[in-house]
C-alpha atoms as a PDB file:
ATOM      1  CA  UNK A   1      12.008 -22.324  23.987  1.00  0.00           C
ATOM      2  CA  UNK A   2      12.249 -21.201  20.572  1.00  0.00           C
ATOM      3  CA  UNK A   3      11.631 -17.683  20.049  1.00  0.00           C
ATOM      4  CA  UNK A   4       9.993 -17.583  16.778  1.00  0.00           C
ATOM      5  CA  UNK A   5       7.130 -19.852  18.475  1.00  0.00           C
ATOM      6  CA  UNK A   6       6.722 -17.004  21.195  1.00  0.00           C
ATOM      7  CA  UNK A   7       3.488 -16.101  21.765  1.00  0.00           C
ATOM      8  CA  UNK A   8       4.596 -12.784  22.452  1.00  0.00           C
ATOM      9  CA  UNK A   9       6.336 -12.350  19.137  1.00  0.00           C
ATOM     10  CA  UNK A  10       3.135 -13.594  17.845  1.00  0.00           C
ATOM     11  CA  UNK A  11       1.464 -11.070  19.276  1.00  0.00           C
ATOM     12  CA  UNK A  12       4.017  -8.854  18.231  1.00  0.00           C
ATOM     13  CA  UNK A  13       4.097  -9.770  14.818  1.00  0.00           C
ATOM     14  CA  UNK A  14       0.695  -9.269  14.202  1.00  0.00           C
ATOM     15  CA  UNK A  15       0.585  -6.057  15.406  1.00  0.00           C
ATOM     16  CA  UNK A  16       2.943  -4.935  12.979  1.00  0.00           C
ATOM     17  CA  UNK A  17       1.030  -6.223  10.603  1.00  0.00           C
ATOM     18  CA  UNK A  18      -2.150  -4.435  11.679  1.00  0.00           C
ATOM     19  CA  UNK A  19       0.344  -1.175  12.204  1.00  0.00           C
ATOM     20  CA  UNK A  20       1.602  -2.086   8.432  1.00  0.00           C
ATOM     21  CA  UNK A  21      -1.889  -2.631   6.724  1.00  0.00           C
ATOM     22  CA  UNK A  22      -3.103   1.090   8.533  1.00  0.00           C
ATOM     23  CA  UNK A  23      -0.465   2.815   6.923  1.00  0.00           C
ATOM     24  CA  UNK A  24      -0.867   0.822   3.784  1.00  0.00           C
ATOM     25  CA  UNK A  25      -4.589   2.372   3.988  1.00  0.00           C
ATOM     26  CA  UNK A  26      -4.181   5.598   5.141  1.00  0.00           C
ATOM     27  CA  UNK A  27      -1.619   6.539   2.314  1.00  0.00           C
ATOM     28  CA  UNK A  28      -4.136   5.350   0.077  1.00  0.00           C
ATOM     29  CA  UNK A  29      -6.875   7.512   1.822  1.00  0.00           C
ATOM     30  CA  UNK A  30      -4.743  10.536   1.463  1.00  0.00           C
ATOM     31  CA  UNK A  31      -3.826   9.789  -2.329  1.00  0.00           C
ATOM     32  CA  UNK A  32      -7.826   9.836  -2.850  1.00  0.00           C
ATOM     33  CA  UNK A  33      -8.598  12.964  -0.766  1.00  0.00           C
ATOM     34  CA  UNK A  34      -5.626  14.630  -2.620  1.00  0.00           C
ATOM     35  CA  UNK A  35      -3.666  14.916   0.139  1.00  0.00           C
ATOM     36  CA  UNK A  36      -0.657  13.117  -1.411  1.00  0.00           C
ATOM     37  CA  UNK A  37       0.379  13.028  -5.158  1.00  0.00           C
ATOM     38  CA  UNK A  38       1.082  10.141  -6.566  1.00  0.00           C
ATOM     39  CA  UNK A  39       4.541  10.593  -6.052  1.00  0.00           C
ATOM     40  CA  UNK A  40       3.891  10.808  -2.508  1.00  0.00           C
ATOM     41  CA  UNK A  41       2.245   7.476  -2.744  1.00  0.00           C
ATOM     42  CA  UNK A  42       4.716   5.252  -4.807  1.00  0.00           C
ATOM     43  CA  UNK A  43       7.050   6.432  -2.081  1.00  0.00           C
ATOM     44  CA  UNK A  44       4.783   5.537   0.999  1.00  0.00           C
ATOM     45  CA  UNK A  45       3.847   2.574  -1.313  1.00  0.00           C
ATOM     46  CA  UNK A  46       7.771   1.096  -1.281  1.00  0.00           C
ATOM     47  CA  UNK A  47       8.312   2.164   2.241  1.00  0.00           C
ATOM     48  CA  UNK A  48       5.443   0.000   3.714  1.00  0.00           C
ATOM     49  CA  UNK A  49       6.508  -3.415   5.235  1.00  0.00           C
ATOM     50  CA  UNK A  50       3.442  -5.589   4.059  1.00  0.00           C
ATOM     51  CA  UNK A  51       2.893  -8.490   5.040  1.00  0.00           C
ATOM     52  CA  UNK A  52       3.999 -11.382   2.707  1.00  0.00           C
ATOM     53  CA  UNK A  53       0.734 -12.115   1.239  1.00  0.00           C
ATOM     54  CA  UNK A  54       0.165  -9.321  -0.324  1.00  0.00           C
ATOM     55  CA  UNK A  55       3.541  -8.361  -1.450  1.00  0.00           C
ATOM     56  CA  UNK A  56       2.728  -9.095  -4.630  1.00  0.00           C
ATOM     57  CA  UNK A  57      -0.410  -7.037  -4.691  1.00  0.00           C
ATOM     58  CA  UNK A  58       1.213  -3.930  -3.553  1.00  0.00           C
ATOM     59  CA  UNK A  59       4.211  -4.321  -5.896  1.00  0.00           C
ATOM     60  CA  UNK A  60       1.922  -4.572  -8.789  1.00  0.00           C
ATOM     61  CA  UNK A  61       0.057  -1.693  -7.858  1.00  0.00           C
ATOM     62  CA  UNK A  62       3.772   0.422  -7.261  1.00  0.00           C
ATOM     63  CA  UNK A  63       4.403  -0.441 -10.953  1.00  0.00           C
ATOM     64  CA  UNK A  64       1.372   0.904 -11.765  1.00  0.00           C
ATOM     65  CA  UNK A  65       1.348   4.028 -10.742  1.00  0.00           C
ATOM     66  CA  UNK A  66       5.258   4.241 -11.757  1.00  0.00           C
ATOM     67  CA  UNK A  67       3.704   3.943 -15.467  1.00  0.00           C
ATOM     68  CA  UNK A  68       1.222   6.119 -14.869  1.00  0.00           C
ATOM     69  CA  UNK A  69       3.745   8.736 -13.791  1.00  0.00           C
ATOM     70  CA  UNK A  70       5.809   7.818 -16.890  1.00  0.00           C
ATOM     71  CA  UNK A  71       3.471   7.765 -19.344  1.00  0.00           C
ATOM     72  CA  UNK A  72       0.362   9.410 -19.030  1.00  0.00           C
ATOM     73  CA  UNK A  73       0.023  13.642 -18.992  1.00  0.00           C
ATOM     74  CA  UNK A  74      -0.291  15.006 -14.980  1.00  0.00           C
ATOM     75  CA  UNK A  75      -3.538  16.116 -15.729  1.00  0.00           C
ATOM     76  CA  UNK A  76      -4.315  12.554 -15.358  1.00  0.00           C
ATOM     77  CA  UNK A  77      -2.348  10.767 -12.803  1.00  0.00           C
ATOM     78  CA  UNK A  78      -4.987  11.429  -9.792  1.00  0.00           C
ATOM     79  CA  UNK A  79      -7.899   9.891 -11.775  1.00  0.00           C
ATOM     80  CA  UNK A  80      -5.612   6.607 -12.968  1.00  0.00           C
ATOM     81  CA  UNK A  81      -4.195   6.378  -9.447  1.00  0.00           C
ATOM     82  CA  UNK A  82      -7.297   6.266  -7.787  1.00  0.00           C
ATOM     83  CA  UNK A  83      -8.261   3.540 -10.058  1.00  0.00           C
ATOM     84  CA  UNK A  84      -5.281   1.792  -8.758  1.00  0.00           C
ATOM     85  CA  UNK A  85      -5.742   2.501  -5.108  1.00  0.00           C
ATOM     86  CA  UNK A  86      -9.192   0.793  -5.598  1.00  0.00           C
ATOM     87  CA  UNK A  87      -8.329  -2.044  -7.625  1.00  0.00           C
ATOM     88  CA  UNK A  88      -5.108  -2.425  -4.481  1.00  0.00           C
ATOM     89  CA  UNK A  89      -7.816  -1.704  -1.535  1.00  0.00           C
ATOM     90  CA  UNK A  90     -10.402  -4.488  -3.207  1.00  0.00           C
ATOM     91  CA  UNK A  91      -7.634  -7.092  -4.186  1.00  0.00           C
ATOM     92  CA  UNK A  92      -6.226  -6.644  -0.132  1.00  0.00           C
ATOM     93  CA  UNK A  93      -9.911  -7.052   1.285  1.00  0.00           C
ATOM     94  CA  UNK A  94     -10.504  -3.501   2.318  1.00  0.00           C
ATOM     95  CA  UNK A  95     -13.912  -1.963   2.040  1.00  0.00           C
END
């Protein structure tokens, strides 16, 4: 039996998934409740195994905040992130 057709790595595989979208979330959560800065959340950001359909999402939303932390004053960076972290959580399907 192949053992990429396993149900249990199925299984398996979507629960990293659900493990990987959580964390995805929750460093999001903590950006917006000031918890992390946004450094804190590019990091959490690249460290995040997504799943493949959103890669693209979460990459875009990395870059963002890397120009935001490049090019804006700190005095600002919580205020543009969140508007990130929104645009991320909407484009993923959270609510």
């Amino acid at each position: 039996m192949n053992p990429l057709f396993n149900t249990t790595n199925l299984r398996n595989t979507q629960k990293d998934f659900s493990i990987s979208m959580d964390e995805l979330i929750e460093a999001c959560q903590k950006f917006k409740d000031g918890s992390y800065s946004i450094e804190d959340l590019y990091r959490r950001l690249s460290w995040v195994a997504v799943p493949n359909q959103i890669i693209e999402i979460v990459s875009a939303a990395e870059r963002e905040l890397e120009l935001i932390r490049f090019t804006e004053l700190e005095e600002v960076w919580h205020d543009k992130g969140i508007r990130v972290i929104d645009d991320l959580l909407k484009e993923i399907g959270y609510r």
